[in-house]
N, C-alpha and C. Protein backbone atom coordinates (compact mmCIF):
# COMPACT_ATOMS: atom_id res chain seq x y z
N UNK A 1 0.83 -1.18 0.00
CA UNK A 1 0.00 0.00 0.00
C UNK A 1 0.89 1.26 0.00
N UNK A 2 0.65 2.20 -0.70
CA UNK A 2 1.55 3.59 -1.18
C UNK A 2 1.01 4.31 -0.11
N UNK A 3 1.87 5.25 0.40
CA UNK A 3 1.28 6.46 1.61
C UNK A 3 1.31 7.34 0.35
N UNK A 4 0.08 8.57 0.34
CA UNK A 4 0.30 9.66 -0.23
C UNK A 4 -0.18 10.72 0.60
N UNK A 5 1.43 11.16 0.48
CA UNK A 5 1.28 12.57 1.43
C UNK A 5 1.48 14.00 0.31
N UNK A 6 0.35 14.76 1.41
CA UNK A 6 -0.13 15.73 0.32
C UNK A 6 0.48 17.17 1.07
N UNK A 7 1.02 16.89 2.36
CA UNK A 7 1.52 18.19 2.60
C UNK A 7 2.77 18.98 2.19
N UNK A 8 3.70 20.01 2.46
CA UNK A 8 5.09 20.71 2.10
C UNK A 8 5.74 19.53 2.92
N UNK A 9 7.43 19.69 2.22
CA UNK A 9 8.24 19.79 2.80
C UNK A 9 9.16 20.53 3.71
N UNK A 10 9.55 20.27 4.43
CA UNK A 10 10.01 21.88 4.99
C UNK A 10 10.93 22.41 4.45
N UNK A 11 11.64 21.73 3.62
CA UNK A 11 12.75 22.73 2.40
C UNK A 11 11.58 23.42 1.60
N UNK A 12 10.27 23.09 1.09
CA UNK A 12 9.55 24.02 0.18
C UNK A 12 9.43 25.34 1.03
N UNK A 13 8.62 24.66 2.14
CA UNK A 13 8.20 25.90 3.22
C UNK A 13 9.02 26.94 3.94
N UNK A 14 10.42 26.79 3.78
CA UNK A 14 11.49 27.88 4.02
C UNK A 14 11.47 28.55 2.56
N UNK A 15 12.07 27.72 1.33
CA UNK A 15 12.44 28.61 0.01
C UNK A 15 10.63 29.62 0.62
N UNK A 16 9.52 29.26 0.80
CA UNK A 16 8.45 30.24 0.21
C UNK A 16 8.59 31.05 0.94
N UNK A 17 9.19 31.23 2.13
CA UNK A 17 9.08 32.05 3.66
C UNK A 17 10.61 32.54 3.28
N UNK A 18 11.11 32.39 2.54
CA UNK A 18 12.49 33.21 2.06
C UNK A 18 12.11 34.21 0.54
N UNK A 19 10.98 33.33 -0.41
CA UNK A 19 10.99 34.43 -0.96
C UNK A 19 9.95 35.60 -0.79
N UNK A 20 8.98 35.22 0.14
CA UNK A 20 8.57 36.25 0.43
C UNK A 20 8.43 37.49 1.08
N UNK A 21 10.19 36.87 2.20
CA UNK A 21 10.88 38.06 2.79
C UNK A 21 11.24 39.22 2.05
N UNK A 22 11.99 38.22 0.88
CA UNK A 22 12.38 39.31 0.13
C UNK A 22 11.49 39.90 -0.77
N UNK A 23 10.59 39.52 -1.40
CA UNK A 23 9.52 40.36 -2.00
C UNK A 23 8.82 41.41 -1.00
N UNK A 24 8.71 41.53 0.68
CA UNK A 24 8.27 41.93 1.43
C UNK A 24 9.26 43.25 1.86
N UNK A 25 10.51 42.73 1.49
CA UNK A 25 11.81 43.77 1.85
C UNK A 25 11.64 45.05 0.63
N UNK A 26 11.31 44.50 -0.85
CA UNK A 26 12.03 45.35 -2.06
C UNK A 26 10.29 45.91 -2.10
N UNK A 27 8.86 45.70 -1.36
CA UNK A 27 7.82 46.13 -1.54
C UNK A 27 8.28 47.60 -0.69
N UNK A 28 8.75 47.33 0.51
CA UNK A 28 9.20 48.13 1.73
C UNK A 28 10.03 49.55 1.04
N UNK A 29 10.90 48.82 0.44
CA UNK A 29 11.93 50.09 -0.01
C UNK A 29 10.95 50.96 -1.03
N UNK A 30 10.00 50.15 -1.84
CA UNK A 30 9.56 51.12 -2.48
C UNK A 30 8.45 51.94 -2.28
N UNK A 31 7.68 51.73 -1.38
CA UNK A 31 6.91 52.15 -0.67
C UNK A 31 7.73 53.53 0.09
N UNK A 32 8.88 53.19 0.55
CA UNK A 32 9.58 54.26 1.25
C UNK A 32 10.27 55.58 -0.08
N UNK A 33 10.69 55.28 -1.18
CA UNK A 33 10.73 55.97 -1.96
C UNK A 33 10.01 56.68 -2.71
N UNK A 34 8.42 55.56 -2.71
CA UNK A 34 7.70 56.85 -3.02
C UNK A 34 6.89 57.81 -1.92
N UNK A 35 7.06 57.50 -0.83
CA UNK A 35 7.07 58.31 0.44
C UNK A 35 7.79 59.73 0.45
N UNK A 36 9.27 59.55 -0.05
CA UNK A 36 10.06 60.15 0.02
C UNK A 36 9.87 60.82 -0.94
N UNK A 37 9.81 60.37 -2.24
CA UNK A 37 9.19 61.60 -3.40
C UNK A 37 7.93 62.13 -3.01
N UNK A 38 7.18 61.62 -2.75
CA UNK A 38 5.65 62.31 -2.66
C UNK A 38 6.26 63.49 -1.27
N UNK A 39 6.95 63.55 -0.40
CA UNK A 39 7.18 64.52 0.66
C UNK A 39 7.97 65.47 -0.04
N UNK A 40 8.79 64.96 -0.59
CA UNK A 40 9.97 66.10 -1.54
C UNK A 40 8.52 67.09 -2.79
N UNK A 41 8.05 66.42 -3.27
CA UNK A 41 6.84 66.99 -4.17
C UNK A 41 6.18 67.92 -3.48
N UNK A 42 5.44 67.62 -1.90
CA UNK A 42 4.93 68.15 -1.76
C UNK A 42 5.60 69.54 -0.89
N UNK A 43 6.81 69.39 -0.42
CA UNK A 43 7.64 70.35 -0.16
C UNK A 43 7.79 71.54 -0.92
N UNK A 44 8.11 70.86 -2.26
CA UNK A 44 8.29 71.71 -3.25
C UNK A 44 6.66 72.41 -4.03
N UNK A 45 5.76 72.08 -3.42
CA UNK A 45 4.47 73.03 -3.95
C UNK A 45 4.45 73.30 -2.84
N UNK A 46 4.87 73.69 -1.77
CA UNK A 46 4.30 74.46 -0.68
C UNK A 46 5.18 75.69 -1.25
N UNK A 47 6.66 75.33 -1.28
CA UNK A 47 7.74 76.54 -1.58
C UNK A 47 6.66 76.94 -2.89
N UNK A 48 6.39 76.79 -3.75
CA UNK A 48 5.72 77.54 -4.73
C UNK A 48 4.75 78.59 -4.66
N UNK A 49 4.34 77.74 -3.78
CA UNK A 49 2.73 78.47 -3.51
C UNK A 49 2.77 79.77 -2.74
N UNK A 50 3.80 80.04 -1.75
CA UNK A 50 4.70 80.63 -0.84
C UNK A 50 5.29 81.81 -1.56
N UNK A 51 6.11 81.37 -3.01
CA UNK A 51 6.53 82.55 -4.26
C UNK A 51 5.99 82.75 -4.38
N UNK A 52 4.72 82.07 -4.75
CA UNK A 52 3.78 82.66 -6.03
C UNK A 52 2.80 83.53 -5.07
N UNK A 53 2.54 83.57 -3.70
CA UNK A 53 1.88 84.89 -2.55
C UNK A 53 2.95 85.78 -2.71
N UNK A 54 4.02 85.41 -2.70
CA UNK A 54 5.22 86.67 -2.48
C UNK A 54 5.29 87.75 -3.91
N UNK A 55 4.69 87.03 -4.83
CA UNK A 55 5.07 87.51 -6.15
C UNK A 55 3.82 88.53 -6.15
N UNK A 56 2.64 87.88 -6.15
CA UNK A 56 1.23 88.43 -6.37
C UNK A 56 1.32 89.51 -5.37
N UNK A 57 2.09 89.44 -3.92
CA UNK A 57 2.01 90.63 -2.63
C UNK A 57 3.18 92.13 -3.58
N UNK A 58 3.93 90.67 -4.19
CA UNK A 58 4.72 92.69 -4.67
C UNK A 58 4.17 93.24 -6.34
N UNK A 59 3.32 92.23 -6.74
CA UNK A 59 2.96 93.06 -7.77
C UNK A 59 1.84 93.86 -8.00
N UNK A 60 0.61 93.04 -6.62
CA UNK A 60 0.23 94.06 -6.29
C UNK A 60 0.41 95.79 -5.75
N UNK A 61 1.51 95.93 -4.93
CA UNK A 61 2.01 97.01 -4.56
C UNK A 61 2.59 97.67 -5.30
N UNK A 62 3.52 97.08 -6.12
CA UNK A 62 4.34 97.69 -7.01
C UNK A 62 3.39 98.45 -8.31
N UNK A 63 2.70 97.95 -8.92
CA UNK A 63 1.47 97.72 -10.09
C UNK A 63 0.95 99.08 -9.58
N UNK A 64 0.46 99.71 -8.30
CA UNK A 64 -0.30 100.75 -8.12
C UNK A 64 0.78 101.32 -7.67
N UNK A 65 1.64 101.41 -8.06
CA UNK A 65 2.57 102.58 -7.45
C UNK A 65 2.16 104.17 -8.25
N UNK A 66 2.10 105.06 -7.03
CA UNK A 66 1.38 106.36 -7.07
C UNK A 66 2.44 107.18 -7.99
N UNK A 67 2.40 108.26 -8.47
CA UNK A 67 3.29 109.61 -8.80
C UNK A 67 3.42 110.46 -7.87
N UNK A 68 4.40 111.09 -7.45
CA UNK A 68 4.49 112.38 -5.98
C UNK A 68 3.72 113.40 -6.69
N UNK A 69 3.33 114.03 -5.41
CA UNK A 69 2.39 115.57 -5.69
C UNK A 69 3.67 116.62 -5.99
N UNK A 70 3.23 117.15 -6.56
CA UNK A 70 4.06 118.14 -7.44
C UNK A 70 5.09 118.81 -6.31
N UNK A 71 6.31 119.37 -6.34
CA UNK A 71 6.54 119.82 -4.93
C UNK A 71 7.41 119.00 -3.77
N UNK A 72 6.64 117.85 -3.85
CA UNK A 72 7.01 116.73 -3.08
C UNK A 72 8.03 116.32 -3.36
N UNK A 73 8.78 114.73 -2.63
CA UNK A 73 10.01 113.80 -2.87
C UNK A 73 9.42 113.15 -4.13
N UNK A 74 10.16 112.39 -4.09
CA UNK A 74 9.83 111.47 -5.54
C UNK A 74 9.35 110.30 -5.14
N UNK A 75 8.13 109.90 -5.86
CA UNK A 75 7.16 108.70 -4.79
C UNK A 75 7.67 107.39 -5.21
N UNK A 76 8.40 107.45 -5.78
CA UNK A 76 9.42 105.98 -6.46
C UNK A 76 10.86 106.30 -6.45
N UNK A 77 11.59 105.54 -4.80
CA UNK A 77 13.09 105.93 -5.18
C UNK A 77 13.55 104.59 -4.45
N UNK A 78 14.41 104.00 -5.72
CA UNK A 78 14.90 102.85 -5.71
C UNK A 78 16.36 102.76 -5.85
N UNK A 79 17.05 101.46 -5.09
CA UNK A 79 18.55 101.22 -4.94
C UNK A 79 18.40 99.95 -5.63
N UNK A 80 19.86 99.32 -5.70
CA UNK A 80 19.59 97.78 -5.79
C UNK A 80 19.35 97.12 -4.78
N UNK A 81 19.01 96.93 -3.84
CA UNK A 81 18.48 96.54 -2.50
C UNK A 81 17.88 97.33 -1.96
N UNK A 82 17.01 98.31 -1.93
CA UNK A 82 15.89 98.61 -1.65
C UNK A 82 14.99 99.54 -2.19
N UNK A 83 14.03 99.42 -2.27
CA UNK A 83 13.01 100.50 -2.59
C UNK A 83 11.89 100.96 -1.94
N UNK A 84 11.21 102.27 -2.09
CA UNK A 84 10.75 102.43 -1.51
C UNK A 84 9.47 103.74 -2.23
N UNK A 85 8.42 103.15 -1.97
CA UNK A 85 7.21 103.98 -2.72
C UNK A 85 5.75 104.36 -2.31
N UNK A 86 5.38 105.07 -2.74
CA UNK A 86 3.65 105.48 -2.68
C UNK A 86 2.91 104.38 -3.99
N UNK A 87 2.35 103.95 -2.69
CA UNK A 87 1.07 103.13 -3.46
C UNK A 87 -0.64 103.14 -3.36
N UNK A 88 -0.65 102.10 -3.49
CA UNK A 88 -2.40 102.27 -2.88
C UNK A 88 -2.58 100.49 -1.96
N UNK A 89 -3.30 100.81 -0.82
CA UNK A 89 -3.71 99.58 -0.35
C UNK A 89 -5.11 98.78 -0.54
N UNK A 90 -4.34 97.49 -0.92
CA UNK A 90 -5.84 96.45 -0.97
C UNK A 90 -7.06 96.37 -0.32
N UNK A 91 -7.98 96.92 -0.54
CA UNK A 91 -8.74 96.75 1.11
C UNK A 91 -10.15 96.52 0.33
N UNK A 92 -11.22 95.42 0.41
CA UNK A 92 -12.37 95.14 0.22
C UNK A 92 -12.57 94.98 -1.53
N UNK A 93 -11.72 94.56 -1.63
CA UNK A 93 -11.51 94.35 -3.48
C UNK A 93 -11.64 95.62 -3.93
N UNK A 94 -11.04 96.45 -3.79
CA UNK A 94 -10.38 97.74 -4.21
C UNK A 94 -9.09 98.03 -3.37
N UNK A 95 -8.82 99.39 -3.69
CA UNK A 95 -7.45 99.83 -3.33
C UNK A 95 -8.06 101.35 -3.09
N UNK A 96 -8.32 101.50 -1.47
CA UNK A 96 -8.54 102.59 -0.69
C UNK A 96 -7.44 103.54 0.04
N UNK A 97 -6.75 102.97 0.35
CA UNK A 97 -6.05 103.88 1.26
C UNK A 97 -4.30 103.99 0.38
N UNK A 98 -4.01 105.26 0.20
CA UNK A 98 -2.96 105.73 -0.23
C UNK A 98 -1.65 105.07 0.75
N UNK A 99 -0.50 104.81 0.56
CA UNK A 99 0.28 104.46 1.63
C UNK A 99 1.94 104.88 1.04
N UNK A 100 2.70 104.87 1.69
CA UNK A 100 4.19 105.10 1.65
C UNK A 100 4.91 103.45 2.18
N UNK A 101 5.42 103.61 1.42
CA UNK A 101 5.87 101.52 1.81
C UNK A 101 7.31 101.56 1.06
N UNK A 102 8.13 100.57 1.96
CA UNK A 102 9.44 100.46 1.60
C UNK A 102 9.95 98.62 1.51
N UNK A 103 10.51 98.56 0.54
CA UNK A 103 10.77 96.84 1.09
C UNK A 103 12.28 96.70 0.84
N UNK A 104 12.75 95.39 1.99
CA UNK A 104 14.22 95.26 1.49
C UNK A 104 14.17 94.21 2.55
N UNK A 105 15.68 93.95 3.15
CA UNK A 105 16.00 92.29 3.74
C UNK A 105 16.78 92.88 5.02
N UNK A 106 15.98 92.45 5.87
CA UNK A 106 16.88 92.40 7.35
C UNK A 106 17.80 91.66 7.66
N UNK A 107 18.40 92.16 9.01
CA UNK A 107 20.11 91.23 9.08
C UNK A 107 19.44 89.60 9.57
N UNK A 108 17.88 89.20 9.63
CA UNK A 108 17.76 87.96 9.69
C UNK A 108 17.54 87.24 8.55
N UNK A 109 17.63 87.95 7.39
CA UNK A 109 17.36 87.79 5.91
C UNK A 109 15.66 87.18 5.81
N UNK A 110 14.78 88.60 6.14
CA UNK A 110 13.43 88.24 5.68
C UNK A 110 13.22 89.70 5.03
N UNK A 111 12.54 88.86 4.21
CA UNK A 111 12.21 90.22 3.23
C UNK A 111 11.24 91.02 3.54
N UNK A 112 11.20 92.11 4.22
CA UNK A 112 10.32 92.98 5.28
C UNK A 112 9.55 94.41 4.23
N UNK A 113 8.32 94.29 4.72
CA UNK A 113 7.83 95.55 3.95
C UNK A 113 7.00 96.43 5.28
N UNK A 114 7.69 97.82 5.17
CA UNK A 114 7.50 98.19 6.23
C UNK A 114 6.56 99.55 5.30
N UNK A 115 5.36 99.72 6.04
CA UNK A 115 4.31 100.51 5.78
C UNK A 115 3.39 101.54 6.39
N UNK A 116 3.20 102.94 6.23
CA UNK A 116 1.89 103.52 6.91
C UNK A 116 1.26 104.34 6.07
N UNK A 117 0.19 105.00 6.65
CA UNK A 117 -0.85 105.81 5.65
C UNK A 117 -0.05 106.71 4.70
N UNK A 118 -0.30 107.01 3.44
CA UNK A 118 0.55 108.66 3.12
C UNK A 118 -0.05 110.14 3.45
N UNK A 119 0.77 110.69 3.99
CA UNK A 119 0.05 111.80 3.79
C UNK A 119 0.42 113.22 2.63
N UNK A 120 -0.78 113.54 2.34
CA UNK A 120 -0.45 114.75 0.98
C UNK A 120 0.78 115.45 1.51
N UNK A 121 1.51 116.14 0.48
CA UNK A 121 2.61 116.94 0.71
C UNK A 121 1.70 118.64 1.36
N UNK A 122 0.88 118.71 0.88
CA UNK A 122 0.37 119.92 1.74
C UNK A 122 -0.13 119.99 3.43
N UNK A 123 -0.77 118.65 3.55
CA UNK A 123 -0.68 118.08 4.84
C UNK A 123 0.00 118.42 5.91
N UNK A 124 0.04 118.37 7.37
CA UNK A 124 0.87 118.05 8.10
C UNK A 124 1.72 116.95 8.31
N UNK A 125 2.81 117.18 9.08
CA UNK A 125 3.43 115.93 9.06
C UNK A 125 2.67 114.50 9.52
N UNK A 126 3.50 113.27 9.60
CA UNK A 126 2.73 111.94 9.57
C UNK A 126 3.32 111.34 10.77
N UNK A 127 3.09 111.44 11.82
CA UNK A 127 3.26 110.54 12.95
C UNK A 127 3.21 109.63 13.52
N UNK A 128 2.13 109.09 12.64
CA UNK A 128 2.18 107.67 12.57
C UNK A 128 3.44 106.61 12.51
N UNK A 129 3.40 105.65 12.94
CA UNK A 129 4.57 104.87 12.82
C UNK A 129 4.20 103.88 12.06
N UNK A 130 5.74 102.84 11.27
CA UNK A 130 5.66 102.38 10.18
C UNK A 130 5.17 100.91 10.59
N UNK A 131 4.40 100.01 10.43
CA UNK A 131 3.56 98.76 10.16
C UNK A 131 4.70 98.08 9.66
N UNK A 132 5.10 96.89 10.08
CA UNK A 132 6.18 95.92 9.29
C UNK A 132 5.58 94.23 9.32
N UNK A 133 5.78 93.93 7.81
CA UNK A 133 5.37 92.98 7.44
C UNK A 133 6.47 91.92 6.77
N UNK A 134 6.84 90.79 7.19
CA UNK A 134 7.45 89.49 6.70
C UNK A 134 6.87 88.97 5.92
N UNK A 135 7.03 89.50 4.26
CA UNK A 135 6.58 88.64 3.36
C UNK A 135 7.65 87.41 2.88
N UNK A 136 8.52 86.90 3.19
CA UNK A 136 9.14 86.00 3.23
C UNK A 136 10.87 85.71 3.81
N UNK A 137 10.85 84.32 3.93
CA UNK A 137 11.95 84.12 5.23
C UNK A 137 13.19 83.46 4.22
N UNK A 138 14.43 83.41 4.86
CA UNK A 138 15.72 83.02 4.65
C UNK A 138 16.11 83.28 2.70
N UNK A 139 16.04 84.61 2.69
CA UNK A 139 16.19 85.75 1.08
C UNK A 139 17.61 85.86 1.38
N UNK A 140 18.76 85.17 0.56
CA UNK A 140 19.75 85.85 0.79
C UNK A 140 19.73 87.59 -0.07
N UNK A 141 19.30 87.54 -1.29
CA UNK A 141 19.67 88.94 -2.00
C UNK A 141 18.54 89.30 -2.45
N UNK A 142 18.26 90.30 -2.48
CA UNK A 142 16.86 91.00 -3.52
C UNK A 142 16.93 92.02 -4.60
N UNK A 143 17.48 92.14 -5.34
CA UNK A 143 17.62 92.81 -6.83
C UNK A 143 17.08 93.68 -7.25
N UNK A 144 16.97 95.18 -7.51
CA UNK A 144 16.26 95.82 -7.86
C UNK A 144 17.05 96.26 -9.43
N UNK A 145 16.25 96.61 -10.41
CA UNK A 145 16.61 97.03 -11.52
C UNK A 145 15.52 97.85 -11.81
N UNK A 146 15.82 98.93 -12.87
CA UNK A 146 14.83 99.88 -13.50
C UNK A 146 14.66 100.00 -14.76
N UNK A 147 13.70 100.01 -15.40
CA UNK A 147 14.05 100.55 -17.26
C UNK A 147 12.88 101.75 -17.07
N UNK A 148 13.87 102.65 -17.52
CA UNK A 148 13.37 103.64 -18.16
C UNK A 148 14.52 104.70 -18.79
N UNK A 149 13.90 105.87 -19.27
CA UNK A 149 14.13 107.35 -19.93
C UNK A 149 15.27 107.55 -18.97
N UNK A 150 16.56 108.04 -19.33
CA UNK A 150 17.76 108.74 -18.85
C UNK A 150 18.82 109.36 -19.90
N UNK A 151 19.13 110.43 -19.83
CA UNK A 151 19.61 110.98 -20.78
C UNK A 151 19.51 110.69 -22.53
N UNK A 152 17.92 111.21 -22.19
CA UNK A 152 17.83 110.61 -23.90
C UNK A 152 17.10 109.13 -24.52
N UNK A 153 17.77 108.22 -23.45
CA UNK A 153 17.05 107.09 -24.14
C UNK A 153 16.92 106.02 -23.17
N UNK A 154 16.26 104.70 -23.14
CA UNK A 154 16.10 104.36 -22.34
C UNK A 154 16.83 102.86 -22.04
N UNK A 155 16.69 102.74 -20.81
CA UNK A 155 18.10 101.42 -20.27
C UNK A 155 17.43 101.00 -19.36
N UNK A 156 18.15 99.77 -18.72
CA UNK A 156 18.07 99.70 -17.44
C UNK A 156 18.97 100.09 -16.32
N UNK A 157 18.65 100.60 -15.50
CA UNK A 157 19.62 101.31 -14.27
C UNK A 157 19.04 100.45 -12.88
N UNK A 158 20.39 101.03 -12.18
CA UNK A 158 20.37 100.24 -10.40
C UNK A 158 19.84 100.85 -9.70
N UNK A 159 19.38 102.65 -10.02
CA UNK A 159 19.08 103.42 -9.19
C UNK A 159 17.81 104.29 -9.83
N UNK A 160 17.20 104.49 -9.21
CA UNK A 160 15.62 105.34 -9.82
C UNK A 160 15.38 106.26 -8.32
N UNK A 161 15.76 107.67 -8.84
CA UNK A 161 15.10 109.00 -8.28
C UNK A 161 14.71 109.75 -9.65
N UNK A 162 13.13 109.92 -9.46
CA UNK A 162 12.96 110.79 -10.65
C UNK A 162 10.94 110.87 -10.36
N UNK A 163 10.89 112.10 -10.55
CA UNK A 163 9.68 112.26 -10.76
C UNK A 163 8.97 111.39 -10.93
N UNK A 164 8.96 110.66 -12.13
CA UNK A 164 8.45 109.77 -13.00
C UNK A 164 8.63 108.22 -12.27
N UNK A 165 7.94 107.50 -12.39
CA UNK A 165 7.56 105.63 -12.74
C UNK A 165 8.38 105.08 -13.74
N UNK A 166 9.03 104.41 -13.43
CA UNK A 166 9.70 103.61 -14.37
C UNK A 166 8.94 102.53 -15.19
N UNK A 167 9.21 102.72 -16.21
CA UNK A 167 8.57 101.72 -17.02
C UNK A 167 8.31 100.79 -16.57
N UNK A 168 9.75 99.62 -16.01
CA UNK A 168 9.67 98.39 -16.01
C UNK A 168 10.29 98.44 -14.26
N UNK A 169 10.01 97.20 -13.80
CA UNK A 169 10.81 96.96 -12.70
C UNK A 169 11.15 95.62 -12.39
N UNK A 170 12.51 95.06 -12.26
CA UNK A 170 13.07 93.96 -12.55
C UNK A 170 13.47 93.54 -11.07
N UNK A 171 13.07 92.50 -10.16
CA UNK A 171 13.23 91.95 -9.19
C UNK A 171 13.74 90.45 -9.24
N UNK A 172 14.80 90.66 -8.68
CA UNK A 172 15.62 89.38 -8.49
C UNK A 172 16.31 88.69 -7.04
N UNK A 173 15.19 87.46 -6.70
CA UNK A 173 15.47 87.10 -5.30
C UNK A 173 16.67 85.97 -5.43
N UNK A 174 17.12 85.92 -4.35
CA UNK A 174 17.58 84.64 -4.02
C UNK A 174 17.98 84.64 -2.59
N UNK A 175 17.76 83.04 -2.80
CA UNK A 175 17.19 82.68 -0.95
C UNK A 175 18.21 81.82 -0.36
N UNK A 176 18.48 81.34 0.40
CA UNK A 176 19.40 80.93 1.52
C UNK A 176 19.81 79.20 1.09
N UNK A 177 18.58 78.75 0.71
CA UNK A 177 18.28 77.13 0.25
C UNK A 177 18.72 77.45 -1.44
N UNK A 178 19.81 76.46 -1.69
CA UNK A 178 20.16 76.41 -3.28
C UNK A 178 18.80 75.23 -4.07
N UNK A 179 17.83 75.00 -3.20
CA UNK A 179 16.81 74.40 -3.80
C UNK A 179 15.77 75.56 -4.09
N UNK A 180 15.30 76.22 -3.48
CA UNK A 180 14.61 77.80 -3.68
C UNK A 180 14.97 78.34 -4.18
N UNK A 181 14.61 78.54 -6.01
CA UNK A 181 14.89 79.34 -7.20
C UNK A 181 13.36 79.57 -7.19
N UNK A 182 13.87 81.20 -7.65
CA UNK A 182 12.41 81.48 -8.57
C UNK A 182 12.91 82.41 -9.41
N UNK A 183 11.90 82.90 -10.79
CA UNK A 183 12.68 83.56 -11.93
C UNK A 183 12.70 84.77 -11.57
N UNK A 184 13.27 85.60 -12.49
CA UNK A 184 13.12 87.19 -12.59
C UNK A 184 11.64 87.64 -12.49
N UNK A 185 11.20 88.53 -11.36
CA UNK A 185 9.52 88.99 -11.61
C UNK A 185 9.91 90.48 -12.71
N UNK A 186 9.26 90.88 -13.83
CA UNK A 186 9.11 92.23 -14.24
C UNK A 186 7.55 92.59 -14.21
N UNK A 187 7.56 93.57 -13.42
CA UNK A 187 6.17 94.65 -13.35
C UNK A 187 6.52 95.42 -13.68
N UNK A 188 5.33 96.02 -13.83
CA UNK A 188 5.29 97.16 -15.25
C UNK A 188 4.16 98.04 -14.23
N UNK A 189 4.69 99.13 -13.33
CA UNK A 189 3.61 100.25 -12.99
C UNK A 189 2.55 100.62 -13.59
N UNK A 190 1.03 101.04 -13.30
CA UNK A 190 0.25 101.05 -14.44
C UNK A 190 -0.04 102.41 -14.61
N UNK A 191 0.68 103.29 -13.83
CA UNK A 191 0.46 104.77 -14.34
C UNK A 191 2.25 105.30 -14.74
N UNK A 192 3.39 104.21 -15.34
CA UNK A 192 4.16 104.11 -15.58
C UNK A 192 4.36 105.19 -17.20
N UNK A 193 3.82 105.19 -17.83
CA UNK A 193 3.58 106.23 -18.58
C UNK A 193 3.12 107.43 -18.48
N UNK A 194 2.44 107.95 -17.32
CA UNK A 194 1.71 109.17 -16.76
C UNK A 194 2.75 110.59 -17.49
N UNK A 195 3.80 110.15 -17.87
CA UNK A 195 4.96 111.41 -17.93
C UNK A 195 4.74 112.04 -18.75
N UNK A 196 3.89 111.08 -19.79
CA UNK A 196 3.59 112.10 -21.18
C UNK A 196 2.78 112.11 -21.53
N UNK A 197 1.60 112.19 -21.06
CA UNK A 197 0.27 112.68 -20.86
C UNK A 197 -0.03 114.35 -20.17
């Protein structure tokens, strides 16, 4: 009479419990890599989203930049690291309140916009003190450039004192992390032509 046995051997039952360690090991790693990309991804749309408020906060400001009252300083006077202007503030989906605002980078490297009401040049003085705002953290440099009208014809320059709005305005950040790039912003003032009217 034949015995028939229908169960494993225990050499089968190790090879299966060996290869399914390892199919269990190389499931593991990849599971962890795409962990690791999906966190790096989503790192990197937070930093975006972060520019892309920082971008929309200065082109709003910049975009309504005012002209000085006749008489007055010049309501647009810019360095290569800082500037500083008359605008108008956002308030209830319009732009109500006139303001004097300056932006540039503190010795903690945040890019600070410091702000208060304007007042007319016929006015009394403004006593108010200046409002400071952290629109973004660890900026090593901030770039200012200008295009416009100077002797004749027009360029770009590092420095803007002048009556007038510059055509163009060329901003160039860079930040502390060699992973945090963002491109050149150019705004274009929208009463940037006012000069020859």
């Amino acid at each position: 009479m034949k015995s028939n046995d229908s169960g494993f051997t225990l050499l089968e039952i190790l090879v299966v419990t060996i290869v399914f360690g390892l199919l269990s090991v190389a499931l593991w790693e990849r599971i962890g890599v795409g962990t690791h990309g999906w966190s790096l991804e989503e790192r990197r749309y937070t930093h975006e989203v972060e520019f892309q408020g920082l971008e929309d906060s200065l082109r709003r400001l910049i975009e309504r930049a005012d002209i000085g009252d006749p008489g007055s300083e010049d309501a647009l006077l810019g360095t290569t690291d800082r500037l500083r202007l008359v605008s108008w503030l956002p308030e209830h989906n319009g732009y109500e309140h006139e303001i004097e605002a300056g932006l540039g980078i503190n010795a903690r490297k945040d890019l600070v916009l410091r702000w208060r009401r304007y007042i007319q040049a016929e006015c009394t003085g403004n006593d108010e003190s200046f409002h400071e705002e952290v629109l973004a953290h660890h900026v090593r440099t901030m770039t200012f450039s200008y295009y416009g009208l100077q002797n004749g014809h027009h360029s770009w320059q590092s420095v803007w004192a002048s009556p007038y709005l510059p055509l163009l305005i060329k901003i160039k950040l860079e930040f502390t992390s060699a992973q945090e790039e963002w491109p050149e912003i150019l705004i274009r003032p929208v009463l940037s032509g006012a000069e020859s009217s």
